[in-house]
Protein backbone atom coordinates (compact mmCIF):
# COMPACT_ATOMS: atom_id res chain seq x y z
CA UNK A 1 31.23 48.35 155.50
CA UNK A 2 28.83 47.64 158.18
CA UNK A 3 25.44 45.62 156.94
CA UNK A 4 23.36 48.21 157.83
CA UNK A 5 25.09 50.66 155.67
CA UNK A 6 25.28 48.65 152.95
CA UNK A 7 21.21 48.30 153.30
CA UNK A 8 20.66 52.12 153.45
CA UNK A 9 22.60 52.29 149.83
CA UNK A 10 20.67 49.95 148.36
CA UNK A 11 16.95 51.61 149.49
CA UNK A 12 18.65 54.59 148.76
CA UNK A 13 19.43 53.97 145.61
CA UNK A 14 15.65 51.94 144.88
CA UNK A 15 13.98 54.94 146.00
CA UNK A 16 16.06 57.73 144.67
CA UNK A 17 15.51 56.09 140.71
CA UNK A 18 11.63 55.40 141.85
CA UNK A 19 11.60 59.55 142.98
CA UNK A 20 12.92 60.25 139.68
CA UNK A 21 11.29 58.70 137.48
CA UNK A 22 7.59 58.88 139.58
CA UNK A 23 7.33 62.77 139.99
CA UNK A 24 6.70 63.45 136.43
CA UNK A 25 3.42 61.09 136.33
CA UNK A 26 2.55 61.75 139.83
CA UNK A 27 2.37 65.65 139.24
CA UNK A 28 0.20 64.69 136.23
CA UNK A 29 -1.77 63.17 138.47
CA UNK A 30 -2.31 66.31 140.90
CA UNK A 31 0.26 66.04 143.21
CA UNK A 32 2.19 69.49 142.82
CA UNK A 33 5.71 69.56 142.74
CA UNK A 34 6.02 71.40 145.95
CA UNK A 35 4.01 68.51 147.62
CA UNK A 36 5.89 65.83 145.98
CA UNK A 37 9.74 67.42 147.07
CA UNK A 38 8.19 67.22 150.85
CA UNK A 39 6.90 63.71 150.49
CA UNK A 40 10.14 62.79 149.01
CA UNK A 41 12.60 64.78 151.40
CA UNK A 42 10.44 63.59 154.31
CA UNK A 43 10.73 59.81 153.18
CA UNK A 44 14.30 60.04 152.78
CA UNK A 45 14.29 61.94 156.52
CA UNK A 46 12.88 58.86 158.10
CA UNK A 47 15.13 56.65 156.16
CA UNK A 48 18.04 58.23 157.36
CA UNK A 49 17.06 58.30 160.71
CA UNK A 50 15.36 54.54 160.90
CA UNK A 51 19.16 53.68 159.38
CA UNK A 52 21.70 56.07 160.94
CA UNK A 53 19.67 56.85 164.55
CA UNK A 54 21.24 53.89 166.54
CA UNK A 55 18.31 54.54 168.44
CA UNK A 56 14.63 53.80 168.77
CA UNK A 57 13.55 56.56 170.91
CA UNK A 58 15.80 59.25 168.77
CA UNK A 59 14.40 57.90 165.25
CA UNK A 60 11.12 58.29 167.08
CA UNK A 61 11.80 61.78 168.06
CA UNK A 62 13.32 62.53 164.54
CA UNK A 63 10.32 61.50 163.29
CA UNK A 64 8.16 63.42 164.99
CA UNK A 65 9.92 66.73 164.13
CA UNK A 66 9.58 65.83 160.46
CA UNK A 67 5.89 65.14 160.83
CA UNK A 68 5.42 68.19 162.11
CA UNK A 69 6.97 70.14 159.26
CA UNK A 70 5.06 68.00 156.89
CA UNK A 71 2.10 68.72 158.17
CA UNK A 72 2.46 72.74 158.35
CA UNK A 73 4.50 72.47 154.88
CA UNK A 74 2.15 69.92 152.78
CA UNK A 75 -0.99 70.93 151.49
CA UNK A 76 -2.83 67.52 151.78
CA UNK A 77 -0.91 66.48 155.02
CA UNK A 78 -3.07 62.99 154.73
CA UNK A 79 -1.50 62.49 151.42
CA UNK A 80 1.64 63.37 152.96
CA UNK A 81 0.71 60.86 155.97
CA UNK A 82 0.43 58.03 152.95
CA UNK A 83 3.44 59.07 151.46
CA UNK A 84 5.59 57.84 154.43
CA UNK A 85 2.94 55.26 155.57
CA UNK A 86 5.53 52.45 154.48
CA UNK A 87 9.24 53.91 155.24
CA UNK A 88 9.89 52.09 158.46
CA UNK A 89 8.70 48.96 159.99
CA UNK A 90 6.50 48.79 162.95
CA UNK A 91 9.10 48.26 165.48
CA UNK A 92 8.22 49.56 168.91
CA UNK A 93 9.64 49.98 172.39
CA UNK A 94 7.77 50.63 175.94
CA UNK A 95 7.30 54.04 177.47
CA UNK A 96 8.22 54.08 180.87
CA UNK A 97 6.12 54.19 183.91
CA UNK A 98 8.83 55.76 185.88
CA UNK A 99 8.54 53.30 188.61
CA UNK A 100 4.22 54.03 188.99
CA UNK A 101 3.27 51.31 186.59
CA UNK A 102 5.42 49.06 184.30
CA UNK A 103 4.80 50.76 181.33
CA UNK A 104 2.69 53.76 180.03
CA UNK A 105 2.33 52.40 176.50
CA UNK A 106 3.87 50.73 173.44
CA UNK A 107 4.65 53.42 170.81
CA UNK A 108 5.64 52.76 167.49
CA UNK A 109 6.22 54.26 163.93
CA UNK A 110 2.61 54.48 162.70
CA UNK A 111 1.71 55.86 166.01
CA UNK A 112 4.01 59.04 165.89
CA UNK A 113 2.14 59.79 162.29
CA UNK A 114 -1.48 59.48 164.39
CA UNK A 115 -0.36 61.10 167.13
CA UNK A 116 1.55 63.98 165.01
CA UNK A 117 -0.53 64.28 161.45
CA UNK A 118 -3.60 62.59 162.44
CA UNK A 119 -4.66 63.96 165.19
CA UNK A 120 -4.02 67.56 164.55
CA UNK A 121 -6.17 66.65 161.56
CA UNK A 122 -8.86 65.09 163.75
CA UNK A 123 -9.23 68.13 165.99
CA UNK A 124 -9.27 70.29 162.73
CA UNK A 125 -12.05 68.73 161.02
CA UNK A 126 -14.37 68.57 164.52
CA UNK A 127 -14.01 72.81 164.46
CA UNK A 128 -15.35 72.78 160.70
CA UNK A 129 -18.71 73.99 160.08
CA UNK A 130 -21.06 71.60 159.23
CA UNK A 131 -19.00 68.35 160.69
CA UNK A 132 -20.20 65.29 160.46
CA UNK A 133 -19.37 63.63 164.35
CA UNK A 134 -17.92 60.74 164.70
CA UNK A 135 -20.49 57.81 165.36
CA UNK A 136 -23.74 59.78 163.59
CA UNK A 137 -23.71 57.31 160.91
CA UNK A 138 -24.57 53.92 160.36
CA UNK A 139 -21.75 51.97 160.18
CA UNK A 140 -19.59 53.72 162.57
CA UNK A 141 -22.21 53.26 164.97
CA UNK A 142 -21.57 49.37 164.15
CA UNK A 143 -17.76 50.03 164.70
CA UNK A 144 -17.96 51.20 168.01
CA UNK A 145 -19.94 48.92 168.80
CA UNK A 146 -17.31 46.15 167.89
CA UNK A 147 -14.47 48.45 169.94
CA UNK A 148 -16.74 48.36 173.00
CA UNK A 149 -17.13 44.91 172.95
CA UNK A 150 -13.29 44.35 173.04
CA UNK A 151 -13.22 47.02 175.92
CA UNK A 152 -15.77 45.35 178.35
CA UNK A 153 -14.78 41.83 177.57
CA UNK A 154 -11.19 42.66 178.64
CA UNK A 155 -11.77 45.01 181.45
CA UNK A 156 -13.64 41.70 182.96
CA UNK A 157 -10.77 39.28 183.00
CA UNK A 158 -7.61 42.09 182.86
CA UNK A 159 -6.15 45.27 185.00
CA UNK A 160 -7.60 48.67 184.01
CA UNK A 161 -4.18 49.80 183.04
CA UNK A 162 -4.03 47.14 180.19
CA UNK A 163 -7.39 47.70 179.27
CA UNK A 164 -6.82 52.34 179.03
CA UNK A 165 -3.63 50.76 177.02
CA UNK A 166 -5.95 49.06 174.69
CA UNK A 167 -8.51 52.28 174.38
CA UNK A 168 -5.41 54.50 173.50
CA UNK A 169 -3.93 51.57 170.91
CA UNK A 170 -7.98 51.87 169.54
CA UNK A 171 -8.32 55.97 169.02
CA UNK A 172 -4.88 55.46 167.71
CA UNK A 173 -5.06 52.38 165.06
CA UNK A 174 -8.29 52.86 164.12
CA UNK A 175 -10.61 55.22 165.31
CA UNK A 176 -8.26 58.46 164.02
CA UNK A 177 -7.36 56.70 160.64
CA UNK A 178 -10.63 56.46 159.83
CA UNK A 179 -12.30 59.25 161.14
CA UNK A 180 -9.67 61.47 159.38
CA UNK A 181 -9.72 59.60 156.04
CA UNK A 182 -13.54 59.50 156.03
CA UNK A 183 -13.88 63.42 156.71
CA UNK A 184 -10.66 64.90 155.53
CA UNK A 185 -11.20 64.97 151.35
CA UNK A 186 -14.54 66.97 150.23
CA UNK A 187 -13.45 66.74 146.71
CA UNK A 188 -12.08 63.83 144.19
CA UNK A 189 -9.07 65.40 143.62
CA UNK A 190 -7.60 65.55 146.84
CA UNK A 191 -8.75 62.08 147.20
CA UNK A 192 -7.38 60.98 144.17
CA UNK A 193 -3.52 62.85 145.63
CA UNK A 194 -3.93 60.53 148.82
CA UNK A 195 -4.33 57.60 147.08
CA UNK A 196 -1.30 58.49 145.00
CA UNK A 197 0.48 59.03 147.60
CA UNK A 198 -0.14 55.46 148.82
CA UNK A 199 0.92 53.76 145.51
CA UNK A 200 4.63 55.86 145.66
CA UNK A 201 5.16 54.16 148.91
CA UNK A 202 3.92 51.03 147.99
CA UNK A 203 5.82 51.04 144.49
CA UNK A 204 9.04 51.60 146.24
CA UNK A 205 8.42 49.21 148.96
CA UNK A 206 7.26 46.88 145.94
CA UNK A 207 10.64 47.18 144.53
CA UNK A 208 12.79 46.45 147.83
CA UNK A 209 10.70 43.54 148.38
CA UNK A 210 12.02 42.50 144.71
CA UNK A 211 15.52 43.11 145.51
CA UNK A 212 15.12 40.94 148.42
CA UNK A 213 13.35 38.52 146.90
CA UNK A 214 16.02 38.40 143.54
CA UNK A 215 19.16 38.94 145.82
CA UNK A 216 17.75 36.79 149.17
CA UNK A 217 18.63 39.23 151.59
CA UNK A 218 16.71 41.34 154.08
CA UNK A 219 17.31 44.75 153.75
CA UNK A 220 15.47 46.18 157.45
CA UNK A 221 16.04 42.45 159.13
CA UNK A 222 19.10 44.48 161.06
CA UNK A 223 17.18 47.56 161.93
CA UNK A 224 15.48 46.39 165.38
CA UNK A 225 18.90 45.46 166.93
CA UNK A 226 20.42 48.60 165.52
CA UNK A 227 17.77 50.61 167.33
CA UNK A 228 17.68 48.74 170.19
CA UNK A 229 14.51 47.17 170.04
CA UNK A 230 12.22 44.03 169.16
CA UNK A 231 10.48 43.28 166.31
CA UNK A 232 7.87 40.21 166.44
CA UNK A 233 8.47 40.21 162.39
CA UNK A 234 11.24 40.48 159.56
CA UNK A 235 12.85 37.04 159.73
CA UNK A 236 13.72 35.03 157.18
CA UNK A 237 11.09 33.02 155.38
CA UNK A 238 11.31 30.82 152.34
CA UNK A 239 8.93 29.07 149.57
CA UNK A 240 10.67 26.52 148.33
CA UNK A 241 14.12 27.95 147.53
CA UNK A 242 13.20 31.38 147.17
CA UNK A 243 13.18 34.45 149.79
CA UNK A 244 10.08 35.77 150.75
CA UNK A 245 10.17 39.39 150.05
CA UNK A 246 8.90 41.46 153.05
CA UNK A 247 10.39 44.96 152.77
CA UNK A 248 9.37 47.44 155.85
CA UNK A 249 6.09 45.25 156.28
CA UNK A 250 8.12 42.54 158.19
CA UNK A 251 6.16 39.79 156.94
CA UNK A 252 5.78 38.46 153.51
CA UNK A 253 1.76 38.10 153.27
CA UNK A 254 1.77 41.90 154.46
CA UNK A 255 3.93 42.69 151.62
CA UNK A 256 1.20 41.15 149.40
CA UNK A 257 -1.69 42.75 150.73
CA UNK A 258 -0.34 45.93 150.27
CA UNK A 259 0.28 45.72 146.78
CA UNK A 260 -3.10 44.60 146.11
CA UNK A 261 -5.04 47.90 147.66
CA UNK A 262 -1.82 49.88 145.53
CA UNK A 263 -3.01 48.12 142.38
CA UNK A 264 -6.65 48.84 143.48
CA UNK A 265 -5.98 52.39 144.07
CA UNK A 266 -3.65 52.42 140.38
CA UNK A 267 -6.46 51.66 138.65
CA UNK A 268 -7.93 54.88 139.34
CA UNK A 269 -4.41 57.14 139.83
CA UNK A 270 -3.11 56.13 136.69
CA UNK A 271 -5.78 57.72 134.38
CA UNK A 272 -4.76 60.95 134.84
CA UNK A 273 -1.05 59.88 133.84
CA UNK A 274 -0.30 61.48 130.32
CA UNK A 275 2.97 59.44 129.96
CA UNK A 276 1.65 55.70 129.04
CA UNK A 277 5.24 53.89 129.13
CA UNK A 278 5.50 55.70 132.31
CA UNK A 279 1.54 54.46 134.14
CA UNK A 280 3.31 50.69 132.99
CA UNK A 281 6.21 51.01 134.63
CA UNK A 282 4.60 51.83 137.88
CA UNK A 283 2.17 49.17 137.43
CA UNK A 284 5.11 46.75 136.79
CA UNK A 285 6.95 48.55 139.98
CA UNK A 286 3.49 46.91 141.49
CA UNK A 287 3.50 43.67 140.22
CA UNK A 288 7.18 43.00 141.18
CA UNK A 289 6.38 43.85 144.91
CA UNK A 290 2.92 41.65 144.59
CA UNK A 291 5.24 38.91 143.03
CA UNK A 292 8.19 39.10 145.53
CA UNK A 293 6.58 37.61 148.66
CA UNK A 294 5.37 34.30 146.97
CA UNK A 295 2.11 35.38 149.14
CA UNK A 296 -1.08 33.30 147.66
CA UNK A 297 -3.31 34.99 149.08
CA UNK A 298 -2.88 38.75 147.52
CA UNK A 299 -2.71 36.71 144.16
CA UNK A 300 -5.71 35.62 144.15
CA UNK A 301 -7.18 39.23 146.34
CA UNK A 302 -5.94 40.84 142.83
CA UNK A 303 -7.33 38.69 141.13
CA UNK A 304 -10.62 39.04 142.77
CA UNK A 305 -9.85 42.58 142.75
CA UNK A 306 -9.89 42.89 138.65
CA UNK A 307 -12.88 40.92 138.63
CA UNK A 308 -14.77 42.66 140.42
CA UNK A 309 -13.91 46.02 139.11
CA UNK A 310 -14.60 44.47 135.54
CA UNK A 311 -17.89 43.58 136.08
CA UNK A 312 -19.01 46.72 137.86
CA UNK A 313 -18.21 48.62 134.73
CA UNK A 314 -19.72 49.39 131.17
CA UNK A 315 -19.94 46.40 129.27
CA UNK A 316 -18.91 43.99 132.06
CA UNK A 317 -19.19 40.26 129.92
CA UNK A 318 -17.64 41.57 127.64
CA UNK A 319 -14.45 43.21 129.30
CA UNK A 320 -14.77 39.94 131.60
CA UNK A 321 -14.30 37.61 128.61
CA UNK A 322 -11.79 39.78 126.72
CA UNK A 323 -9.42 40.16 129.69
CA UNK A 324 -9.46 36.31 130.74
CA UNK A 325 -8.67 35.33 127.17
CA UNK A 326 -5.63 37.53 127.50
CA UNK A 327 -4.75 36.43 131.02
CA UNK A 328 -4.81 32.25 129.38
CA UNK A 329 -2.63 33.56 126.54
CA UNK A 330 -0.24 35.27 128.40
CA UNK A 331 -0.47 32.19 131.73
CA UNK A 332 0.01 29.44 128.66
CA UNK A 333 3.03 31.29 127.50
CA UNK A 334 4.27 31.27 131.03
CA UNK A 335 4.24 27.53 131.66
CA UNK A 336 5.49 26.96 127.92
CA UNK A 337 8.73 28.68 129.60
CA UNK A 338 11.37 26.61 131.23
CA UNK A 339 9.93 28.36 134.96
CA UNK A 340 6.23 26.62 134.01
CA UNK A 341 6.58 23.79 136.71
CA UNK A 342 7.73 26.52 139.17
CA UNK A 343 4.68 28.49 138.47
CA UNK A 344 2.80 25.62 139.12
CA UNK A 345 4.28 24.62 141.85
CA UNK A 346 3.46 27.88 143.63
CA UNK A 347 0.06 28.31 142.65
CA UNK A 348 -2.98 27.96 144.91
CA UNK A 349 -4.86 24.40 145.61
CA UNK A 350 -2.81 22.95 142.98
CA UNK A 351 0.88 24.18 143.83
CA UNK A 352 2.68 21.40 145.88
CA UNK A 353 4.82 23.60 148.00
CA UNK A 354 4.29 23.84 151.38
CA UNK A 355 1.17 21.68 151.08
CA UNK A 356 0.96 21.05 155.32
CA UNK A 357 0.08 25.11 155.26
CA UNK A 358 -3.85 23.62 153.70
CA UNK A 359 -4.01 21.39 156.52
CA UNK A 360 -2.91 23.60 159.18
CA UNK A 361 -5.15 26.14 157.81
CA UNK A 362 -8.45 23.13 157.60
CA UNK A 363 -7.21 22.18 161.51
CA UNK A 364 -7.60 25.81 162.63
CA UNK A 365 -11.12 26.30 161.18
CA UNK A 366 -12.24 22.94 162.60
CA UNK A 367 -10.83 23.09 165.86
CA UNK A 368 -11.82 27.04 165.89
CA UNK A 369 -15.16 26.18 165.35
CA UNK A 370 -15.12 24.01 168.09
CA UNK A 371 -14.18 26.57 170.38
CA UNK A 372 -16.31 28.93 168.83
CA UNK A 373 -19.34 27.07 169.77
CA UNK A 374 -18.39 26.56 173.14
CA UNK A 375 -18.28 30.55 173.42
CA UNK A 376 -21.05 31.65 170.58
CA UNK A 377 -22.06 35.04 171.60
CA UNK A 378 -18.83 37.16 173.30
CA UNK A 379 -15.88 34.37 172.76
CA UNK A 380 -13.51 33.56 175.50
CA UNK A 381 -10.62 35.57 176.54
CA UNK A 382 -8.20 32.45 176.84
CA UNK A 383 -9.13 30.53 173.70
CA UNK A 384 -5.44 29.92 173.19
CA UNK A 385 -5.20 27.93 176.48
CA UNK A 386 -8.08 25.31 174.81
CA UNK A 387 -6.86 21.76 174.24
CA UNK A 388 -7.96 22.34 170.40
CA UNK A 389 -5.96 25.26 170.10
CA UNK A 390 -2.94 23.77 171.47
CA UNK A 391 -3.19 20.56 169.33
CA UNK A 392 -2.22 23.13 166.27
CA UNK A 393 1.23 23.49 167.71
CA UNK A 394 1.92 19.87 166.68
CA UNK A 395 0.09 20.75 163.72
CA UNK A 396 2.08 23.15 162.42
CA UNK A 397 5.57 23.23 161.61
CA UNK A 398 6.84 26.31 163.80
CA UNK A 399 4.91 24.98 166.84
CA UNK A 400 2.83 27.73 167.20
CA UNK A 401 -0.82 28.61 167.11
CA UNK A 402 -0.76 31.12 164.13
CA UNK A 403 -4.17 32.80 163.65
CA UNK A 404 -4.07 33.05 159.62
CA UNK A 405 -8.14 34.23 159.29
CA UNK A 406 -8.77 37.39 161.13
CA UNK A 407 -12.39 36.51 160.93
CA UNK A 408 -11.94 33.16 163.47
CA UNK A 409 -9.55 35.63 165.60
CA UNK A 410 -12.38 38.03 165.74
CA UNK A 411 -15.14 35.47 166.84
CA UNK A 412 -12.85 33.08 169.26
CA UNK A 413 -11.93 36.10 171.01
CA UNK A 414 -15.36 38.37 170.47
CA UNK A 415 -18.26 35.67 169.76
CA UNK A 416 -20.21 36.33 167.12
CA UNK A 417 -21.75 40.14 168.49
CA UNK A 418 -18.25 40.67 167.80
CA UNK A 419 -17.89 39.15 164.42
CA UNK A 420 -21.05 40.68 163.40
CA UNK A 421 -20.09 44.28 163.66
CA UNK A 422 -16.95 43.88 162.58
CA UNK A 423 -18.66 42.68 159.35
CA UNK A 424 -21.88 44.60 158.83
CA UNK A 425 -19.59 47.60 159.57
CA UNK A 426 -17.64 46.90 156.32
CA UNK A 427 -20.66 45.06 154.45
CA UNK A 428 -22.50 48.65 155.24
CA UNK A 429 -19.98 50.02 153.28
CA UNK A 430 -19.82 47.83 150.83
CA UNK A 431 -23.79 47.76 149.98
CA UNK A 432 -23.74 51.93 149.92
CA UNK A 433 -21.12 51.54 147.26
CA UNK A 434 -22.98 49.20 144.71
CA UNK A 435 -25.76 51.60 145.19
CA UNK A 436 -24.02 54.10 144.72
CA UNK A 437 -22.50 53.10 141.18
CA UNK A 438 -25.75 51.72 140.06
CA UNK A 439 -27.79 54.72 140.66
CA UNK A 440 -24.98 57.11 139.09
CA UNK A 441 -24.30 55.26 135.70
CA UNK A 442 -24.12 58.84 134.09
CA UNK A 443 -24.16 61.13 136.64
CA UNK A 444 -20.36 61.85 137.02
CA UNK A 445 -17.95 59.52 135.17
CA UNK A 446 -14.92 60.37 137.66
CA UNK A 447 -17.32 59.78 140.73
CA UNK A 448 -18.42 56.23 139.64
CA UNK A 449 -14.75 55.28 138.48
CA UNK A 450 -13.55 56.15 142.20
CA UNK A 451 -16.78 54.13 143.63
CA UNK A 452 -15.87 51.05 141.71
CA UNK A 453 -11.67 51.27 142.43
CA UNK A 454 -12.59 51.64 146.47
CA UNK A 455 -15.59 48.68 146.63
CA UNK A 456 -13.43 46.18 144.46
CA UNK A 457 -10.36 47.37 146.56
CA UNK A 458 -12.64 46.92 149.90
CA UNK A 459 -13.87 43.49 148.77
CA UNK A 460 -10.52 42.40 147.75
CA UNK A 461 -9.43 43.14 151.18
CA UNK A 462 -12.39 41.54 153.20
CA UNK A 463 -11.63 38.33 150.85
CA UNK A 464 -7.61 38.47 151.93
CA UNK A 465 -8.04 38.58 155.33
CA UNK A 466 -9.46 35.40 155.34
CA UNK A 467 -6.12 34.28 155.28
CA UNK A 468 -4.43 36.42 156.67
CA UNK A 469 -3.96 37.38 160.58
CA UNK A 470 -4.62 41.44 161.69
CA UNK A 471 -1.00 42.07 162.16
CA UNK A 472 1.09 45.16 161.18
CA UNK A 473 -0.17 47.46 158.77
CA UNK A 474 -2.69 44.99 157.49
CA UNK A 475 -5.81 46.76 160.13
CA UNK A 476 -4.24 50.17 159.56
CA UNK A 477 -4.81 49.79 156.13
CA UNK A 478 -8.64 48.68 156.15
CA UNK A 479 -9.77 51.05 158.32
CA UNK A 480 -7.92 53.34 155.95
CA UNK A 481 -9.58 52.24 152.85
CA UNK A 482 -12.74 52.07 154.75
CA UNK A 483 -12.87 56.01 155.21
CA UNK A 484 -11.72 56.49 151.88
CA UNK A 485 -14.93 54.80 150.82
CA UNK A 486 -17.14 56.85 153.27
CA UNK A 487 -14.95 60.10 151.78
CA UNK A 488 -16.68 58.82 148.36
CA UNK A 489 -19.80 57.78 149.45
CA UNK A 490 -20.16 61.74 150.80
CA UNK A 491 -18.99 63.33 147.66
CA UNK A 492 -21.56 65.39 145.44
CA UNK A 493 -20.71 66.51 141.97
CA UNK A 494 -21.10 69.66 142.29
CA UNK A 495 -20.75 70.88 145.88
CA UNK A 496 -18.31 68.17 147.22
CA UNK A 497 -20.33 66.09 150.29
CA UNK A 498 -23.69 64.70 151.17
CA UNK A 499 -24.57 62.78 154.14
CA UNK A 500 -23.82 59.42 154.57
């Protein structure tokens, strides 16, 4: 038996027990069982297809036809969209130019759901009475701002194709994700379905990633060369003598990430679940797939995460103090175990593993900010080519220059005009929020608890990226939780929006 098929039984076999014992709990949650049996036949569509296709531009094609039928069949096709955000990686191959240019453009899976769910979606919402266009408010006005500065600071030093390729990769990646996701749910339910629909996909990527991580093998390393096609991601990668768990995401911090806006999003799904035994097992579905990549960053993003959404409830010392008492009880019982020096020796700024990944990360800021300085308002195109960025290849390990901050990527290659937008955009966002929950401590219970879950889920995020490179799904998902916070910012208690 070929790897590949041996792969497809095992995620077949993950998901099929996670479908089973999920749909329950989920329906309790407002997903109706109708919705749920197209999310789940859909999933296992793609599957099939990423698996069995042999193909890239076929699985593409396959995909597309299911899309299509999930978004005439499925009555919150945006839920839908997050039910399959996770079932393939983001492998992609090159449309042809047919001889006129070299390529048209690089497609890959999460651009067949924009292109197929999202942007029907898109041109739905613009005919609705009373829509909101994109750009009228505040902070999008601060995000196109940061898109347009990417534009014209290309379009000066590259071709016009490669910069049209860039606009269409920016309507794609991040304008329709957000536009959709900040316009598409008028009421708390559906909202509530969406974000549902995120955690099912994350919990049963969370559990691959913990088969990978328990067995050490890659269960989608195979699929690019199956289909034909390259994938920058999904090698190997160990901490200490452990597999990094990576799953669809391709890369292990990814992983991580994603389980941390899951468990952000959890907090809120799960209090509509009537079965108790049942909300723990999908929070322990989480934890295993935050766990599996050994990825210090999204521990301490939860972490930050639960803080936050502590103390921006009732009684926040309190819960603070009661809840970190538990957390030393439960951490001292840990290292009394015979795994304690292995939990310490994977913990942040004390753990001793892979130590030369603090310097690396100290050399990037300091010779970033170096560069930086040189090019303080709108960056350089061809930072890389600096003799401070090239002294991190000896630096690090894999002699490469690995941008691990998405905040110095944004300024060496932006300036700061760039870095500033990018920021007040989110820190707009962030500020409404706070407001929000202050000035509605007893307005709407179910309104506040969404308010807190997105801004402690938003923060959590701005804090990961800090280590952590905009790769794969990790900008998808921001811009993503970004409109979900708009969606609740516009939300009225009784007649569903107000402007933002």
């Amino acid at each position: 038996m070929s790897e590949i098929i041996r792969s497809l039984l095992v995620v077949l076999f993950i998901a099929l027990a996670t479908f089973q014992f999920a749909k329950a709990p989920f329906v309790d949650v407002g997903i109706s069982p109708k919705n749920f049996d197209v999310r789940r036949n859909a999933w296992f569509g793609v599957t099939l297809a990423l698996f069995l296709s042999n193909n890239f531009w076929l699985f593409l094609i396959i995909c597309a036809i299911i899309f299509t039928y999930g978004l005439k069949k499925d009555l919150n096709p945006f839920a839908f969209a997050m039910a399959l955000l996770f079932a393939a990686p983001l492998v992609q191959g090159q449309v042809s130019g047919l001889g006129i240019v070299n390529y048209l453009v690089d497609l890959n899976y999460f651009r067949i759901i924009s292109v197929f769910i999202l942007l029907p979606l898109a041109l739905r919402l613009r005919k609705e009475k009373g829509a909101v266009p994109f750009g009228s408010t505040s902070p999008e006005k601060l995000l196109i701002a940061y898109l347009v500065l990417g534009l014209v600071r290309q379009i000066l030093v590259d071709t016009s194709t490669n910069t049209l390729r860039t606009f269409l990769y920016d309507v794609t990646d991040v304008i329709l994700p957000y536009y959709v996701a900040s316009r598409y749910f008028k009421t708390i339910e559906s909202l509530r379905e969406a974000m549902a629909s995120f955690v099912l996909a994350a919990a049963i990527m969370g559990l691959i990633g913990g088969f990978e991580f328990f067995k050490g093998w890659l269960l989608y390393s195979n699929i690019p060369g199956a289909l034909g096609t390259e994938w920058g991601l999904g090698g190997y990668l160990m901490r200490g003598a452990n597999l990094r768990g990576t799953a669809t995401t391709g890369q292990a911090i990814v992983l991580g990430y994603a389980m941390v806006v899951a468990l952000g999003f959890y907090l809120f799904v799960s209090r509509s679940m009537a079965s108790k035994k049942l909300a723990v097992l999908g929070l322990g579905a989480l934890l295993v797939g935050l766990l599996a990549p050994l990825s210090r960053g999204p521990w301490m993003g939860a972490l930050l995460l639960a803080i936050i959404y502590i103390a921006s409830g009732p009684d926040a010392w309190r819960n603070l103090v009661k809840n970190a008492l538990i957390a030393l009880i439960v951490f001292s019982v840990a290292l009394a175990t015979p795994y304690g020096p292995t939990i310490i020796d994977h913990l942040p700024f004390i753990g001793t593993l892979e130590a030369d990944n603090v310097t690396y990360r100290e050399r990037l800021f300091t010779n970033s900010m170096t560069v930086i300085m040189r090019n303080f308002w709108f960056g350089s195109y061809d930072f890389m080519d600096t003799p401070e960025m090239q002294e991190l290849k000896f630096t690090y390990d894999g002699g490469i220059i690995d941008l691990v901050n998405s905040y110095i990527a944004i300024a060496l290659s932006g300036g700061i005009t760039a870095l500033a937008a990018f920021t007040s955009f989110f820190g707009w966002i962030v500020i409404k929020l706070f407001v929000a929950i202050r000035n509605r401590l007893s307005l709407h219970a179910e309104l506040r608890q969404l308010q807190r879950v997105l801004m402690a889920t938003l923060l959590a995020i701005l804090f990961m990226i800090i280590a952590a490179s905009s790769i794969a799904l990790v900008p998808i998902i921001y811009w993503i939780v970004a409109g979900f916070c708009m969606s609740a910012l516009r939300m009225d208690v009784n007649n569903g929006a107000i402007g933002a």
